[in-house]
Each structure stands twice: as structure tokens, then as C-alpha cells.
PDB file of N, CA and C in Angstrom:
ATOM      1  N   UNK A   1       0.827  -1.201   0.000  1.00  0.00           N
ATOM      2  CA  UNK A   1       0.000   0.000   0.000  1.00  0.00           C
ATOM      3  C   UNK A   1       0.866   1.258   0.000  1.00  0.00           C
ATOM      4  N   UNK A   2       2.204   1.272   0.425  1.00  0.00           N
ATOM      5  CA  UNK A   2       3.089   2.355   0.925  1.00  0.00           C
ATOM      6  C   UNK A   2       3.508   2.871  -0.624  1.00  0.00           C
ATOM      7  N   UNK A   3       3.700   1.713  -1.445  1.00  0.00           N
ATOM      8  CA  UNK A   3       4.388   2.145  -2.564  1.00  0.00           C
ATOM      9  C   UNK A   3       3.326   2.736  -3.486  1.00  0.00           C
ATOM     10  N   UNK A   4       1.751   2.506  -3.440  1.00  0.00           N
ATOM     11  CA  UNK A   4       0.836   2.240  -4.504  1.00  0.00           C
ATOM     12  C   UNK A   4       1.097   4.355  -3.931  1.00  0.00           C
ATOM     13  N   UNK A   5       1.000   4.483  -2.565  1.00  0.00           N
ATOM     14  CA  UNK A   5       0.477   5.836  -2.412  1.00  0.00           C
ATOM     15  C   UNK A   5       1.501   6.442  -2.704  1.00  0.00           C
ATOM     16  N   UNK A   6       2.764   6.404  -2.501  1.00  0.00           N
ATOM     17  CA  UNK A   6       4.222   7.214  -2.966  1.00  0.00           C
ATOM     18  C   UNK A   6       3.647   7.056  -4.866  1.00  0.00           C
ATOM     19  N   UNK A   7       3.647   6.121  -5.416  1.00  0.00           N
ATOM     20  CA  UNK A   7       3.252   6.336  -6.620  1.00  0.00           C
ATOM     21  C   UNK A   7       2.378   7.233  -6.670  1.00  0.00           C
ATOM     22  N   UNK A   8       0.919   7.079  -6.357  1.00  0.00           N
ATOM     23  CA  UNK A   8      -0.124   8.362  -7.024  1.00  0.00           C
ATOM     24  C   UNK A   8       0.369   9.550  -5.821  1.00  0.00           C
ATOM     25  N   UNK A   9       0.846   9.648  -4.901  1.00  0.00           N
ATOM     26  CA  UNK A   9       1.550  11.363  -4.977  1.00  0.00           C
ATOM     27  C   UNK A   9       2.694  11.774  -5.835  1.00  0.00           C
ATOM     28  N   UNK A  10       3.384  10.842  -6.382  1.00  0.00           N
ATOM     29  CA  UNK A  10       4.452  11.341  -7.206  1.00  0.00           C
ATOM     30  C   UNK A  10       3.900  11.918  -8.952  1.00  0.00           C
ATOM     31  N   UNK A  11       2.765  10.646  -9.033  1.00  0.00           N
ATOM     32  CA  UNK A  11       1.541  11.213 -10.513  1.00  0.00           C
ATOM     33  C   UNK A  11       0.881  12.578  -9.870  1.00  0.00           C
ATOM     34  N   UNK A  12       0.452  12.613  -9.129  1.00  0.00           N
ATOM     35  CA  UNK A  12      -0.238  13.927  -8.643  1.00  0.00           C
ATOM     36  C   UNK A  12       1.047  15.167  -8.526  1.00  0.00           C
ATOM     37  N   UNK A  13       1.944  15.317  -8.319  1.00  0.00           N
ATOM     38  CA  UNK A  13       3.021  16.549  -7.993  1.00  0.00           C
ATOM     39  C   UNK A  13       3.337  16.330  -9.681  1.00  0.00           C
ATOM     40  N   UNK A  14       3.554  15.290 -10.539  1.00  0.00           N
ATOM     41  CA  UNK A  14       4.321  15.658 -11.907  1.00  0.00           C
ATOM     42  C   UNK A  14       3.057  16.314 -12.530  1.00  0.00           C
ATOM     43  N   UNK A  15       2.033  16.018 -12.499  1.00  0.00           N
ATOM     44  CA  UNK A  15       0.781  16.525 -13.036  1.00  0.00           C
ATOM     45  C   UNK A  15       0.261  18.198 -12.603  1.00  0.00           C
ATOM     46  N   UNK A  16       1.198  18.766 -12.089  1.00  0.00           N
ATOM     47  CA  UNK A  16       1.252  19.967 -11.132  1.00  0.00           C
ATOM     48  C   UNK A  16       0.624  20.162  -9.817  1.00  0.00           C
ATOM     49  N   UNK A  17       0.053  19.314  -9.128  1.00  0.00           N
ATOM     50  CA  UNK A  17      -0.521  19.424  -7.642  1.00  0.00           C
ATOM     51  C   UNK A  17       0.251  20.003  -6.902  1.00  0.00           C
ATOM     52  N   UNK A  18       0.162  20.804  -5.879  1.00  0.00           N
ATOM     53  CA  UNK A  18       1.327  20.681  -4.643  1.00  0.00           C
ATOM     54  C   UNK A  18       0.858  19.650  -3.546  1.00  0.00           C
ATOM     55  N   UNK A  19       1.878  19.183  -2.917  1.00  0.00           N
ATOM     56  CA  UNK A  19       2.125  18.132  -2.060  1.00  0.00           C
ATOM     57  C   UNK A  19       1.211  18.138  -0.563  1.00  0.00           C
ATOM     58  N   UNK A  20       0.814  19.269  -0.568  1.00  0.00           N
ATOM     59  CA  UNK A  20      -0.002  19.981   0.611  1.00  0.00           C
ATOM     60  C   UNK A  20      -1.040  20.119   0.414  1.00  0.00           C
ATOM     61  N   UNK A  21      -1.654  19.681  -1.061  1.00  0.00           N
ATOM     62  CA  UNK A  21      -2.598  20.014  -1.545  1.00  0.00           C
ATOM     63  C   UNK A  21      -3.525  18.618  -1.814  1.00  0.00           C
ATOM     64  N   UNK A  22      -2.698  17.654  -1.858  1.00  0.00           N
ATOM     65  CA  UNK A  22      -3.234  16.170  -1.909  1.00  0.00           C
ATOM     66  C   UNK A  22      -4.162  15.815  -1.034  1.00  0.00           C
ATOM     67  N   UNK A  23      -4.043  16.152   0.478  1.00  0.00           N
ATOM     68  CA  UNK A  23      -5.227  15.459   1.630  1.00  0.00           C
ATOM     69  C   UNK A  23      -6.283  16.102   1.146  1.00  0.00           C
ATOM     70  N   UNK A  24      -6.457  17.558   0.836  1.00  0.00           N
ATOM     71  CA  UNK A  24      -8.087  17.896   0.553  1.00  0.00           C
ATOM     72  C   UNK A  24      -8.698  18.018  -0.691  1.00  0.00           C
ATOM     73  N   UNK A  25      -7.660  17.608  -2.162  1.00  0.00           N
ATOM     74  CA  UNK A  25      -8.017  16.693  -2.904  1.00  0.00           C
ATOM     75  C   UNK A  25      -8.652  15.681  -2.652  1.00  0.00           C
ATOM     76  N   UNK A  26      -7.833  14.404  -1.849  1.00  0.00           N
ATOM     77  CA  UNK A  26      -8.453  13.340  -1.887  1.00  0.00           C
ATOM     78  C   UNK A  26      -9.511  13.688  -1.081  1.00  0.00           C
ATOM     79  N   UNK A  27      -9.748  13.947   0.160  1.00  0.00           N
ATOM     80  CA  UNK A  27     -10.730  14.129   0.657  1.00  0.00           C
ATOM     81  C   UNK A  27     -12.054  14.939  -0.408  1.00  0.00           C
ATOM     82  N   UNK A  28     -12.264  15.902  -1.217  1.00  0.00           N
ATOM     83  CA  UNK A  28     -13.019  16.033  -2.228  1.00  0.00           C
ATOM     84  C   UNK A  28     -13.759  15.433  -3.338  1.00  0.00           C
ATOM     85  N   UNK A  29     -12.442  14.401  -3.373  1.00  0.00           N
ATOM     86  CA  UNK A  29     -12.565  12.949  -4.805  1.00  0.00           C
ATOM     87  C   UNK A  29     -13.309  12.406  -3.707  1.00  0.00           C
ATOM     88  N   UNK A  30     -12.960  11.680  -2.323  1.00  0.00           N
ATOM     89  CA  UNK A  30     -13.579  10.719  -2.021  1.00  0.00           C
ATOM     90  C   UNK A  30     -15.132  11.524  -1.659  1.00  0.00           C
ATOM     91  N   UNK A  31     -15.470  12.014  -1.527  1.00  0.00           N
ATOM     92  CA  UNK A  31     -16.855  12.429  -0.574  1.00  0.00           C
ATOM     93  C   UNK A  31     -17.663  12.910  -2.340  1.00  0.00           C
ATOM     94  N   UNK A  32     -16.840  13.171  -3.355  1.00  0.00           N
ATOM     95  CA  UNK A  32     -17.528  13.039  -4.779  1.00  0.00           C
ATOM     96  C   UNK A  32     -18.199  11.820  -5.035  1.00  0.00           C
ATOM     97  N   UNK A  33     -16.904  10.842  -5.134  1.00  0.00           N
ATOM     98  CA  UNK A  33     -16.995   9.623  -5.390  1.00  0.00           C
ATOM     99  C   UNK A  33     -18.684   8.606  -4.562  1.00  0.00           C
ATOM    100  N   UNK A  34     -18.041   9.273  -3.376  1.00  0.00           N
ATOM    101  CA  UNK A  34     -19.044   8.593  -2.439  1.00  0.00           C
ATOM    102  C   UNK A  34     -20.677   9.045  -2.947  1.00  0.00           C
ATOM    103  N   UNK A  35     -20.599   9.878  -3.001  1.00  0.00           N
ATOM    104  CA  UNK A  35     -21.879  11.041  -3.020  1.00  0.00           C
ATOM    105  C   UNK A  35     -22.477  10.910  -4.396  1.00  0.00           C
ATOM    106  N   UNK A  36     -21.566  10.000  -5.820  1.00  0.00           N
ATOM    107  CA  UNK A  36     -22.079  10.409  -6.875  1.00  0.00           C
ATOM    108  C   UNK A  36     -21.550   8.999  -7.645  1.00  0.00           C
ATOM    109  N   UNK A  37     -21.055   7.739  -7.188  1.00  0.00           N
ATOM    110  CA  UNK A  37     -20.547   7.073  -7.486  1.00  0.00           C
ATOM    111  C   UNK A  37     -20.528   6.639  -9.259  1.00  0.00           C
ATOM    112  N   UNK A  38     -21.565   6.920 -10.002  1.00  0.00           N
ATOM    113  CA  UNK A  38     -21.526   6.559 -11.761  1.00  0.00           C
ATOM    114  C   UNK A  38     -21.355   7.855 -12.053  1.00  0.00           C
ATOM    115  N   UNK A  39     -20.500   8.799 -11.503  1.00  0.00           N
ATOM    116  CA  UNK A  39     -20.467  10.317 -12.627  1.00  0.00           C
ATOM    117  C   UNK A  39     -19.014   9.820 -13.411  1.00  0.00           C
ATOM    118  N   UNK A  40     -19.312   9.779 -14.389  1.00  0.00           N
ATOM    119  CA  UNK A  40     -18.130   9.663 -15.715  1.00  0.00           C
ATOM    120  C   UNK A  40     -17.254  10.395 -15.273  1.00  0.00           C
ATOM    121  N   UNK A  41     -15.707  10.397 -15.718  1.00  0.00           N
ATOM    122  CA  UNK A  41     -14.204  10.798 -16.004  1.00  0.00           C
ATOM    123  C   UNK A  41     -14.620  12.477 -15.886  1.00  0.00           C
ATOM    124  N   UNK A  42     -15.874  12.870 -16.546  1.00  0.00           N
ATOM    125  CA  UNK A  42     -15.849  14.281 -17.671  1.00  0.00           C
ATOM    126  C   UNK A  42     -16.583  15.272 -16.380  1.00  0.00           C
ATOM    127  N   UNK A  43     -17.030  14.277 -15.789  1.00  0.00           N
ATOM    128  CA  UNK A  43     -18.488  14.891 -14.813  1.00  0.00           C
ATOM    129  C   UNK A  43     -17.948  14.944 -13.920  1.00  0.00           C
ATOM    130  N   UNK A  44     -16.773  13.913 -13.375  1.00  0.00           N
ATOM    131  CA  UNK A  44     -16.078  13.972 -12.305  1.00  0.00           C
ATOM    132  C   UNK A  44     -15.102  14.962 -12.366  1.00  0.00           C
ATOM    133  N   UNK A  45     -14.441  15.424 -13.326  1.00  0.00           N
ATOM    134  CA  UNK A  45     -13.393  16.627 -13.309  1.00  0.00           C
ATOM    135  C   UNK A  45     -14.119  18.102 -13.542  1.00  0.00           C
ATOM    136  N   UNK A  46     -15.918  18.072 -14.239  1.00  0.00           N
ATOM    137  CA  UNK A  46     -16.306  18.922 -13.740  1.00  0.00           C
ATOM    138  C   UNK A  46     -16.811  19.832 -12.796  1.00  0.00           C
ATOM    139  N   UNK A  47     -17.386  18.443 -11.766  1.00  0.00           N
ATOM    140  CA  UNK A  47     -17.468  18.917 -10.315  1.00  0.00           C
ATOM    141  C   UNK A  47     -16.308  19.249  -9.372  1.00  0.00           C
ATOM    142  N   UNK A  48     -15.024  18.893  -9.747  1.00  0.00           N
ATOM    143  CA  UNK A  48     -13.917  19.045  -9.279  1.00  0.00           C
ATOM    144  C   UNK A  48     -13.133  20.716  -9.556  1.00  0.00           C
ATOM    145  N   UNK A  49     -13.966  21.112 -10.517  1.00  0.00           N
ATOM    146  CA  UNK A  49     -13.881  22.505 -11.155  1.00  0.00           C
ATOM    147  C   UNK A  49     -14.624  23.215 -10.600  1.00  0.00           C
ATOM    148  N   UNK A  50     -15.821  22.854 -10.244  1.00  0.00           N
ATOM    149  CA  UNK A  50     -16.694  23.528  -9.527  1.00  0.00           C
ATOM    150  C   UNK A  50     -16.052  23.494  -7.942  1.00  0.00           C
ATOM    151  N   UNK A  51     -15.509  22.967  -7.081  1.00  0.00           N
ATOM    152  CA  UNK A  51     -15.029  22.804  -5.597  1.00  0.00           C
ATOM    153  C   UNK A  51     -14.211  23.450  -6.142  1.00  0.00           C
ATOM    154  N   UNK A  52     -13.537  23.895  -6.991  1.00  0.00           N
ATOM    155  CA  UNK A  52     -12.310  25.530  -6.915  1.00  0.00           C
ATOM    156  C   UNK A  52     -10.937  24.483  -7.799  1.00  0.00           C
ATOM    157  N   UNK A  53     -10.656  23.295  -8.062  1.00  0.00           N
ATOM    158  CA  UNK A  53      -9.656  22.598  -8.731  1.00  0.00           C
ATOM    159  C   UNK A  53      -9.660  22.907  -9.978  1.00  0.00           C
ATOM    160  N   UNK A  54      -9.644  24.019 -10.743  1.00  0.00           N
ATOM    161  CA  UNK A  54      -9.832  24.218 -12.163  1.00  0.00           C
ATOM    162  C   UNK A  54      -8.431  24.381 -12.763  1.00  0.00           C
ATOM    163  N   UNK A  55      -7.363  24.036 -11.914  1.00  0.00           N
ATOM    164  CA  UNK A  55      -5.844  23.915 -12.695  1.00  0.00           C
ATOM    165  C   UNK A  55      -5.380  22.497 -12.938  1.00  0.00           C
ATOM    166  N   UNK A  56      -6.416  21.051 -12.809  1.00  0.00           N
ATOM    167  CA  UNK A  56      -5.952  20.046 -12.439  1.00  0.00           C
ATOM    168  C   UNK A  56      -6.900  19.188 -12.988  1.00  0.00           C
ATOM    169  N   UNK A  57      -6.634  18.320 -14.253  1.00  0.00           N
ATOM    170  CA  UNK A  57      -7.405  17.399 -14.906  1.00  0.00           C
ATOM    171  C   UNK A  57      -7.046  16.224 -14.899  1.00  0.00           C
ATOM    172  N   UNK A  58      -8.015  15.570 -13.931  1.00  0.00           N
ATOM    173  CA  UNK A  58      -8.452  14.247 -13.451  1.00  0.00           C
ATOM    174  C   UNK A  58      -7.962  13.275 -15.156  1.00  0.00           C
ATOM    175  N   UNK A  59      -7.269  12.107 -15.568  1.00  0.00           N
ATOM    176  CA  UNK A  59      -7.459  11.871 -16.277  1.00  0.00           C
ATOM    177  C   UNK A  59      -7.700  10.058 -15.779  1.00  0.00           C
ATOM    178  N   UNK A  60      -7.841   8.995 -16.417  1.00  0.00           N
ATOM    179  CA  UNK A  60      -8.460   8.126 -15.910  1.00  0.00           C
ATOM    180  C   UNK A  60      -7.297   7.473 -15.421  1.00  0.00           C
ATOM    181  N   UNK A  61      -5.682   6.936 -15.798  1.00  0.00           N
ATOM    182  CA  UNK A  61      -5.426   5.959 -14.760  1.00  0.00           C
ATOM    183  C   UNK A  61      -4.730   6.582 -13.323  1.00  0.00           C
ATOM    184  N   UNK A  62      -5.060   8.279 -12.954  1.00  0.00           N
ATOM    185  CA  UNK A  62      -4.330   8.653 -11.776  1.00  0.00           C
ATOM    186  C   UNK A  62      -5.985   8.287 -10.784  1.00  0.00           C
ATOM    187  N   UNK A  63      -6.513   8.364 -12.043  1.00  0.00           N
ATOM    188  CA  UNK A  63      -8.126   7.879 -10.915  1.00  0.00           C
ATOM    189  C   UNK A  63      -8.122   6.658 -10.528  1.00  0.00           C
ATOM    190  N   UNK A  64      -7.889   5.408 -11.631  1.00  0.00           N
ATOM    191  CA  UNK A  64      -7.494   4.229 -10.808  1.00  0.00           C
ATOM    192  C   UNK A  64      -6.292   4.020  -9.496  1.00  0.00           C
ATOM    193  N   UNK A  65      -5.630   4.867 -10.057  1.00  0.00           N
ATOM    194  CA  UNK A  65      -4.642   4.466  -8.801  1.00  0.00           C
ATOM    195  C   UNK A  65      -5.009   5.114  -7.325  1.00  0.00           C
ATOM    196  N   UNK A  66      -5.839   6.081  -7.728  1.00  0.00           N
ATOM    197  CA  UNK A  66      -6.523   6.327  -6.486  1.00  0.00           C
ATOM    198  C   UNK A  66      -7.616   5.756  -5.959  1.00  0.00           C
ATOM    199  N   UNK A  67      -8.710   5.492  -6.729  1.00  0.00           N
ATOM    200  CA  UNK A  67      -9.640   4.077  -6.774  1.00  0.00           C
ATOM    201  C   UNK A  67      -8.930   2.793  -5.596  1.00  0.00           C
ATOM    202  N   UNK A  68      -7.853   2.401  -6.110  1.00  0.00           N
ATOM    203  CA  UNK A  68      -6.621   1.789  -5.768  1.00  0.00           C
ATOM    204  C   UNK A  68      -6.404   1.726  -4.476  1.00  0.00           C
ATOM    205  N   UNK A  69      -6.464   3.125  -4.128  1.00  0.00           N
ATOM    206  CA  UNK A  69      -5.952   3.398  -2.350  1.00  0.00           C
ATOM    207  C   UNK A  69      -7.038   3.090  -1.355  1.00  0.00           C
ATOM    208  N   UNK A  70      -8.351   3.470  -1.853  1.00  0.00           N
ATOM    209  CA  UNK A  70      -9.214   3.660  -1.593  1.00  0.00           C
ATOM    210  C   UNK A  70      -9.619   1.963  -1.072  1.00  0.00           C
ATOM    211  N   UNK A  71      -9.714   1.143  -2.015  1.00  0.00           N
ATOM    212  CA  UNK A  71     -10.202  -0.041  -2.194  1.00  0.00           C
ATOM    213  C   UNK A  71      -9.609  -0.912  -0.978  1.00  0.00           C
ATOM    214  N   UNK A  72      -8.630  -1.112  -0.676  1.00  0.00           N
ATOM    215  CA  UNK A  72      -7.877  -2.037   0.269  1.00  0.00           C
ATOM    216  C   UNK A  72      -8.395  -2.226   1.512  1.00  0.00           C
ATOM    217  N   UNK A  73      -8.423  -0.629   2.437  1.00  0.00           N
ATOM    218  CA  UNK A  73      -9.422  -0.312   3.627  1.00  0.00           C
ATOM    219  C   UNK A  73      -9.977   0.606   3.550  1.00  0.00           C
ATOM    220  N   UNK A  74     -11.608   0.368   3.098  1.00  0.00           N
ATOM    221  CA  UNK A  74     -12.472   1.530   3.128  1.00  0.00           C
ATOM    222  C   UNK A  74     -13.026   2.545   4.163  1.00  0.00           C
ATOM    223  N   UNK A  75     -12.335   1.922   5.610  1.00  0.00           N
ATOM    224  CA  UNK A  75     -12.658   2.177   6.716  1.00  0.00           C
ATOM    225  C   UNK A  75     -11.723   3.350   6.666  1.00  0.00           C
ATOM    226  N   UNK A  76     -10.213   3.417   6.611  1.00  0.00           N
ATOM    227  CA  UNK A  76      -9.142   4.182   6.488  1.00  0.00           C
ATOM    228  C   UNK A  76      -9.814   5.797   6.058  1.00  0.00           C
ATOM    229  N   UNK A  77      -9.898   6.940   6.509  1.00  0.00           N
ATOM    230  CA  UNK A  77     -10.144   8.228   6.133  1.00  0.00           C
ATOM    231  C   UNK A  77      -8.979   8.589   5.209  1.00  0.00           C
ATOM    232  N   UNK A  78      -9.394   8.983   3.634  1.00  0.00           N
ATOM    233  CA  UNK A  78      -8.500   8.820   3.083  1.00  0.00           C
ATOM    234  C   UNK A  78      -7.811  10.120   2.976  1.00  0.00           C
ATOM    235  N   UNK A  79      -7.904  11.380   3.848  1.00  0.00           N
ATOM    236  CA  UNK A  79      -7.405  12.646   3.985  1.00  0.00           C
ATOM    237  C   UNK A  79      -6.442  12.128   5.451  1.00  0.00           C
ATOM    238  N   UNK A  80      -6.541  11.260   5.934  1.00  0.00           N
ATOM    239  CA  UNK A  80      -5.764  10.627   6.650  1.00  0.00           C
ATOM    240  C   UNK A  80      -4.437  10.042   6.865  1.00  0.00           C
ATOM    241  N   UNK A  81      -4.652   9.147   5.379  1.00  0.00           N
ATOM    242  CA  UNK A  81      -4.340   8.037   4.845  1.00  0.00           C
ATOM    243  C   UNK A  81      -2.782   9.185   4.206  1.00  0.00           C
ATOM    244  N   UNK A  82      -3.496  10.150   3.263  1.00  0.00           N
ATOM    245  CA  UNK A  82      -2.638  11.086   2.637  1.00  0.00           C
ATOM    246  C   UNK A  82      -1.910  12.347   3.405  1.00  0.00           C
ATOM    247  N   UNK A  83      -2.302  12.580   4.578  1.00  0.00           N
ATOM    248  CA  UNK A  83      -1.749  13.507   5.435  1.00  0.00           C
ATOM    249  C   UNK A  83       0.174  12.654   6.092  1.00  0.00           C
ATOM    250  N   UNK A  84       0.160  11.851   6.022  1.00  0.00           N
ATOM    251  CA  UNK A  84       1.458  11.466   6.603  1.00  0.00           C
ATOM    252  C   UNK A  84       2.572  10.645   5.530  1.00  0.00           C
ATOM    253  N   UNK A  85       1.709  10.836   4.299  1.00  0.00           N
ATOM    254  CA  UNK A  85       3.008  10.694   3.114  1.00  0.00           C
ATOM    255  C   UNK A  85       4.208  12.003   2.998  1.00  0.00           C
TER     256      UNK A  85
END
């Protein structure tokens, strides 16, 4: 799990994120995700535009790999999970 998350923060910072900026990302994706679970790739980076992320396009495999993190322990708070990488 250590490596899957060093991977999608290292896709997230080359993709321009800042590193400080990842916990309330994910925390946004997940409570999207949760809240809207069949919104497409297109719908999902538009609501992500709408919460104020309009420099940062979701494309589909940084979503699997976050999908990814997510999946293992759903119990895990995933602004949590990403606060101590």
C-alpha cells in the first residue's frame, strides 16, 4: 500500500498538484466519489472545477490508482491516509 500511495503522490506533484494540496483533494474525490458514485471521467473533473480545482485534470489511470488506495481499507479516512506521506 506504501508504494501504490508514494506512486499516485508522485503522478499527482508531476501533473502539477502541490504536495499539501493532496489530503483535501483526496478528501473532495472521495466524498464526490461517495456522493455520486456513476459520474463519468468528464463529470467527475467537472465537479472538481466547480469545488475551486480548475488547474488540475483528473485523467483516468491517476483515478485508478486512487480508486486503488481507496479499495484495500475503506474504513481508512482517506485525507488521513494522505496527510502522513
Amino acid at each position: 500500500m506504501e508504494q501504490l500511495t508514494r506512486t499516485l503522490v508522485h503522478r499527482l506533484v508531476s501533473k502539477g498538484m502541490e504536495v499539501t494540496s493532496i489530503p483535501a483533494f483526496m478528501r473532495n474525490l472521495a466524498n464526490t466519489i461517495a456522493a455520486n458514485p456513476s459520474l463519468t471521467l468528464a463529470e467527475l473533473n467537472t465537479h472538481l472545477q466547480l469545488l475551486g480545482w480548475d488547474g488540475f485534470e483528473l485523467d483516468d489511470y491517476t483515478l485508478q490508482l486512487i480508486i486503488a488506495t481507496f479499495e484495500p481499507d475503506l474504513a481508512c479516512d482517506p485525507s488521513h491516509c494522505f496527510d502522513q506521506t
